[in-house]
C-alpha atoms as a PDB file:
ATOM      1  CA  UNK A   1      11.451   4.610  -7.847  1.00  0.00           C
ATOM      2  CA  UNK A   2       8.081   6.381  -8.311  1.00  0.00           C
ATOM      3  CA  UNK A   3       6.310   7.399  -4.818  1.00  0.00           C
ATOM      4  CA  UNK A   4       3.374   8.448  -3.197  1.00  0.00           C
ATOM      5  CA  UNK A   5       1.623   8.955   0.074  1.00  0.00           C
ATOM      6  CA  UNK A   6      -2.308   8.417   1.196  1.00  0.00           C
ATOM      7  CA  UNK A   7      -4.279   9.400   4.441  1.00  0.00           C
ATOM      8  CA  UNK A   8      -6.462   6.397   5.639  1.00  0.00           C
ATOM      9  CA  UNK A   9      -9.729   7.556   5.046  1.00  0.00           C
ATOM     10  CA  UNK A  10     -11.337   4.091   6.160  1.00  0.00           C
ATOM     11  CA  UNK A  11     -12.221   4.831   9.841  1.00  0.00           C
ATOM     12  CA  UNK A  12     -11.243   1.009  11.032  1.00  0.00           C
ATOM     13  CA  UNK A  13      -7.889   1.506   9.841  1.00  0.00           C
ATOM     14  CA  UNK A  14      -6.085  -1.276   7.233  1.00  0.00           C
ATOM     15  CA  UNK A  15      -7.855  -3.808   9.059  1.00  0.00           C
ATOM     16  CA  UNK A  16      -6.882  -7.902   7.593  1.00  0.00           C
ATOM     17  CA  UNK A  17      -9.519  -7.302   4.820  1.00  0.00           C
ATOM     18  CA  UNK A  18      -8.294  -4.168   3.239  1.00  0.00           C
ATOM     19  CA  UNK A  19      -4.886  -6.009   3.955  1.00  0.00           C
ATOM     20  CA  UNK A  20      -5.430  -8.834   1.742  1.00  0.00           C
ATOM     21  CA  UNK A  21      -6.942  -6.834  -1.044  1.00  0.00           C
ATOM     22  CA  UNK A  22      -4.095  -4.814  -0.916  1.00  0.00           C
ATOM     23  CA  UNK A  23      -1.603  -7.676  -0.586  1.00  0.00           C
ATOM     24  CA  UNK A  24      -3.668  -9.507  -3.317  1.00  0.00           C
ATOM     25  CA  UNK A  25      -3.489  -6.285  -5.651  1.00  0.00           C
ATOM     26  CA  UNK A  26       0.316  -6.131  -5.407  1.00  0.00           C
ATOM     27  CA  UNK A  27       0.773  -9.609  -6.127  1.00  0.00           C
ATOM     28  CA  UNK A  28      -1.011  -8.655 -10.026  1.00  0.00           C
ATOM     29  CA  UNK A  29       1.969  -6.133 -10.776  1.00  0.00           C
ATOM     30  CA  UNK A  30       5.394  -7.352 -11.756  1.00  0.00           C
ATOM     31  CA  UNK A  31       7.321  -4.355 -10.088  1.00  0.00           C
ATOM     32  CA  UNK A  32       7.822  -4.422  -6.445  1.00  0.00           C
ATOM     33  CA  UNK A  33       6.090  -2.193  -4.233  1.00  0.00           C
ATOM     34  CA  UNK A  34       7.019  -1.752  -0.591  1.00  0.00           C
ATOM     35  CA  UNK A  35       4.425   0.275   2.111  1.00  0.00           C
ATOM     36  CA  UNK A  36       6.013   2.734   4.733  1.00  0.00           C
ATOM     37  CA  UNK A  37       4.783   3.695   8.044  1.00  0.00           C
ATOM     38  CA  UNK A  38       6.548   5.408  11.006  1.00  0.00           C
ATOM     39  CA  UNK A  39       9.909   5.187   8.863  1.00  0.00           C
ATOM     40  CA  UNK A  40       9.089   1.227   8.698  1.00  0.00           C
ATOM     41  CA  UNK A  41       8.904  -0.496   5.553  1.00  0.00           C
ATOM     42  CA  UNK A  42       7.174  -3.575   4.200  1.00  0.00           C
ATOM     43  CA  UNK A  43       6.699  -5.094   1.290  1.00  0.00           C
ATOM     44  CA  UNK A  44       3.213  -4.760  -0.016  1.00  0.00           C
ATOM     45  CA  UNK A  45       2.459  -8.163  -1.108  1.00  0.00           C
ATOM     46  CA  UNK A  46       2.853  -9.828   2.436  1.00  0.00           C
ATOM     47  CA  UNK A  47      -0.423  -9.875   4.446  1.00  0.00           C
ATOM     48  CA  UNK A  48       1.213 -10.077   7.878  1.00  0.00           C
ATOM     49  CA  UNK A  49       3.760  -7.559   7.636  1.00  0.00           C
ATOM     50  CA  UNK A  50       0.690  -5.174   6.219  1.00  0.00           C
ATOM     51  CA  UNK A  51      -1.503  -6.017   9.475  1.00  0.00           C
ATOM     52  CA  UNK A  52       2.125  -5.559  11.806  1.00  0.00           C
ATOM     53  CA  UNK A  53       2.093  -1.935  10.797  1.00  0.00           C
ATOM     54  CA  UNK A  54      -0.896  -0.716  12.726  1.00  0.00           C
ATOM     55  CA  UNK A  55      -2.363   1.227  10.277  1.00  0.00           C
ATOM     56  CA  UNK A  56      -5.233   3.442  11.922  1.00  0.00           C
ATOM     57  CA  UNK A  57      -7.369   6.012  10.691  1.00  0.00           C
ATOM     58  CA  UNK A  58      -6.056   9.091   9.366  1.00  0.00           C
ATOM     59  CA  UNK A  59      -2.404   7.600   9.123  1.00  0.00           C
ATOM     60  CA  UNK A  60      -0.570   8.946   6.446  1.00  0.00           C
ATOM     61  CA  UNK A  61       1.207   5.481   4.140  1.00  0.00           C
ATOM     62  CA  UNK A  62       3.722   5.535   1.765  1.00  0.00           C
ATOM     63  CA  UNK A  63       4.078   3.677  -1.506  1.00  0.00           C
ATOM     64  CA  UNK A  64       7.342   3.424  -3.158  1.00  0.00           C
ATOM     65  CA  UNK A  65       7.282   1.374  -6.559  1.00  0.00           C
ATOM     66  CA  UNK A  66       9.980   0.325  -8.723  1.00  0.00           C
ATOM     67  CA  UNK A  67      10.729  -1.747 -11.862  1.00  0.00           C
ATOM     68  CA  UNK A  68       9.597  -1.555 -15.502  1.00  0.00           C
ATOM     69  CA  UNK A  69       6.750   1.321 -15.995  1.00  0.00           C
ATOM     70  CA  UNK A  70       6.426   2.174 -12.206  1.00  0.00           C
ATOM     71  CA  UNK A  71       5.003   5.469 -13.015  1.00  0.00           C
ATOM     72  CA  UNK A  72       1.978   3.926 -14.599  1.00  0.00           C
ATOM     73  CA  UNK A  73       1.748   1.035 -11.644  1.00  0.00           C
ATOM     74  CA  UNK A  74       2.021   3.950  -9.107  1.00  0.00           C
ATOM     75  CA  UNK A  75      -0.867   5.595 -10.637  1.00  0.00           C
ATOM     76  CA  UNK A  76      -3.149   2.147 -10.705  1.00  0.00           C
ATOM     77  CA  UNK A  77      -2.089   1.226  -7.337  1.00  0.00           C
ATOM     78  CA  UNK A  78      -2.855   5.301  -5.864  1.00  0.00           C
ATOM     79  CA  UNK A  79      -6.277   4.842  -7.304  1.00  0.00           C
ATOM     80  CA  UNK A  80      -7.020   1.773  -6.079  1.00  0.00           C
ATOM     81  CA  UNK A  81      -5.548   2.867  -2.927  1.00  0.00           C
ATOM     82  CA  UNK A  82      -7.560   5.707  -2.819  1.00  0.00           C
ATOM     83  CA  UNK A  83     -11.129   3.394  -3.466  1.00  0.00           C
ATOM     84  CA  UNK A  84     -10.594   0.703  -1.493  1.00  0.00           C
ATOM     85  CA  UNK A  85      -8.225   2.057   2.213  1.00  0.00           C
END
């Protein structure tokens, strides 16, 4: 399992836009990729259970990745992560 954490630089937090890119994003890669919060853990390709985490401005999130070449996903995922929330 390959992790890594990001501050919420987007001052409206992961509001249901940023949550469906995300989601959307996930859903490309074939390992599986859960997003932690508070100790509470999602999986990154559902919309909803993004949005139910609250995520606000300045948050620190986790990304945990596993499967086949999850260094390399964790590394496309933190940059895109780091454009787009």
């Amino acid at each position: 399992m390959t992790m890594f954490d990001h501050r919420v630089m987007n001052p409206e937090g992961v509001h249901a836009k940023l949550a469906s890119q995300l989601a959307e994003k996930v859903k490309q890669m074939p390992q599986t990729v859960q997003l932690v919060k508070d100790k509470k853990a999602v999986n990154a390709e559902n919309l909803l259970a993004i949005v139910g985490l609250c995520i606000k401005a300045d948050d620190i999130i986790q990304f945990k990745v596993s499967g086949e070449q999850e260094e390399q996903a964790a590394e496309e995922l933190k940059k895109f992560v780091q454009e787009t929330v």
